[in-house]
Protein backbone atom coordinates (compact mmCIF):
# COMPACT_ATOMS: atom_id res chain seq x y z
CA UNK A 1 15.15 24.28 1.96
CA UNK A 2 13.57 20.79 1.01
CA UNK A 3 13.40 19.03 -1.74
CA UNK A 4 10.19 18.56 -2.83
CA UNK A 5 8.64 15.80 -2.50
CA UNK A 6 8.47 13.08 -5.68
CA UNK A 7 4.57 11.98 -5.73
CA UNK A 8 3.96 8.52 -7.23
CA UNK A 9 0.56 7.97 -8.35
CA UNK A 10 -0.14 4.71 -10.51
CA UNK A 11 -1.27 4.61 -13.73
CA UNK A 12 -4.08 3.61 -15.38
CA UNK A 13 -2.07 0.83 -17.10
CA UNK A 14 -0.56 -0.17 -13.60
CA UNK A 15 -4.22 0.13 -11.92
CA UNK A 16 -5.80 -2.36 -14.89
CA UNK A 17 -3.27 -4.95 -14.81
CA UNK A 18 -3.78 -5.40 -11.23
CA UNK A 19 -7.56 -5.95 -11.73
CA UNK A 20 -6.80 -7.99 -14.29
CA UNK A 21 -4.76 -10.72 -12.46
CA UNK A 22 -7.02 -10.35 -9.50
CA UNK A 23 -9.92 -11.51 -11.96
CA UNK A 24 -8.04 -14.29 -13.03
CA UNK A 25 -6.38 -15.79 -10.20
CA UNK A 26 -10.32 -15.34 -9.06
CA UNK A 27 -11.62 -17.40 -11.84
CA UNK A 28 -8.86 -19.70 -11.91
CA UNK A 29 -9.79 -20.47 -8.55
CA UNK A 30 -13.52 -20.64 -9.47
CA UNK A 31 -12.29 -23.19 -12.24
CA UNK A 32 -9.85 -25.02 -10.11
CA UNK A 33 -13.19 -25.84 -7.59
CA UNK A 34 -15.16 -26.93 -10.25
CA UNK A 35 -13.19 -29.66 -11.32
CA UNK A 36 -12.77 -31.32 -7.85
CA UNK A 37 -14.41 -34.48 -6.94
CA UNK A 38 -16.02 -33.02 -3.48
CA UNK A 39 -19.79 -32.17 -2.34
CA UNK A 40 -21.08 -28.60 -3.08
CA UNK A 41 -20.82 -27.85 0.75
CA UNK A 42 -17.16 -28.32 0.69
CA UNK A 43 -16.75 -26.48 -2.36
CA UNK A 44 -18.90 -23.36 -0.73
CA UNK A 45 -16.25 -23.89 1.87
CA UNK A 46 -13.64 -23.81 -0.23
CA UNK A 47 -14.30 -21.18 -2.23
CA UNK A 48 -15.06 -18.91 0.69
CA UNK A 49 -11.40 -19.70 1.74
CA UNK A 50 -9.92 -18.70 -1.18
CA UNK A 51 -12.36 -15.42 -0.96
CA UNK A 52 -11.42 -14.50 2.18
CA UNK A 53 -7.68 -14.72 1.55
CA UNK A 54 -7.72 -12.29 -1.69
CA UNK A 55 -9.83 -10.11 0.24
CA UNK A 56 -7.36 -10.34 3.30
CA UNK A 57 -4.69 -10.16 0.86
CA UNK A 58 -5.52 -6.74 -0.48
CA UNK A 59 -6.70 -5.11 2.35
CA UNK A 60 -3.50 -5.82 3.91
CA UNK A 61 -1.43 -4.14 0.88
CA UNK A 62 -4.06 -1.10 1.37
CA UNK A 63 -3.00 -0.90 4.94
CA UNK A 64 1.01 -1.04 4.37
CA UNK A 65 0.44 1.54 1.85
CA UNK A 66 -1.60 3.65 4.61
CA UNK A 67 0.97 3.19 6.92
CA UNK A 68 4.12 4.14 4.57
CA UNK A 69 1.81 7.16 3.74
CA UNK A 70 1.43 8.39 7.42
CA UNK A 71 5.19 7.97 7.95
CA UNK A 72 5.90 10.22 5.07
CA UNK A 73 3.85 12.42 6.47
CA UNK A 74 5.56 12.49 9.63
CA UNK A 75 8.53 12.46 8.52
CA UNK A 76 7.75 15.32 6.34
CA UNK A 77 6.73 17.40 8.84
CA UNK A 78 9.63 16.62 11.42
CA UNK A 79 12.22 17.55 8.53
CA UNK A 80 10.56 20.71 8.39
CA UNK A 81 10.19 21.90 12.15
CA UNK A 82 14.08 20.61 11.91
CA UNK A 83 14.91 23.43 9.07
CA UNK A 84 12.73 25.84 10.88
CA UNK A 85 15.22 25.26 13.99
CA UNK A 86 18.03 25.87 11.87
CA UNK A 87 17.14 28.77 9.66
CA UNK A 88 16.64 30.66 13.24
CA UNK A 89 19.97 29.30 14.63
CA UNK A 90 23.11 31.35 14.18
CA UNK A 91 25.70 29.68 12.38
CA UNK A 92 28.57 27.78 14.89
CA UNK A 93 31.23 29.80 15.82
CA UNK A 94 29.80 33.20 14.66
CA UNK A 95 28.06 34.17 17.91
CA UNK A 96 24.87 36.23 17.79
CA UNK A 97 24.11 38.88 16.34
């Protein structure tokens, strides 16, 4: 048989934190724009840069997570067609029966 499988969920903790940074590397960002000595047009442009790229940013780490997901999956249910094979296989050497 398998082992069964070890599901990780975050916690709230873990989920919070994350926010947390994302709201200040957002506002430090925001703050960071402020203080430079550049028209409002480039600081629109700016700042939608720096949007763009945490957005980017975590739907990339959303999609790597998707993808290890589906492999597990897979991989899940390959392991188990392979122990079906084998639980109806005679054992090497003992012929059948």
């Amino acid at each position: 048989m398998s082992d069964p499988k070890v599901v990780t969920k975050h916690t709230n903790g873990f989920y919070g934190t994350a926010m947390v940074f994302l709201a200040v590397t957002l506002l430090w960002n925001v703050a960071n724009i402020a203080m430079l000595n550049i028209t409002i047009e480039q600081r629109y442009t700016l700042a939608m840069g720096i949007l763009s790229a945490m957005f980017a940013t975590v739907v990339v780490s959303k999609v790597v997570r998707d993808r290890e997901e589906a492999n597990e999956l897979v991989n899940g249910i390959r392991q188990a067609r392979y122990e079906e094979v084998l639980s109806k296989s005679p054992a090497p050497g003992l012929g059948q029966f």
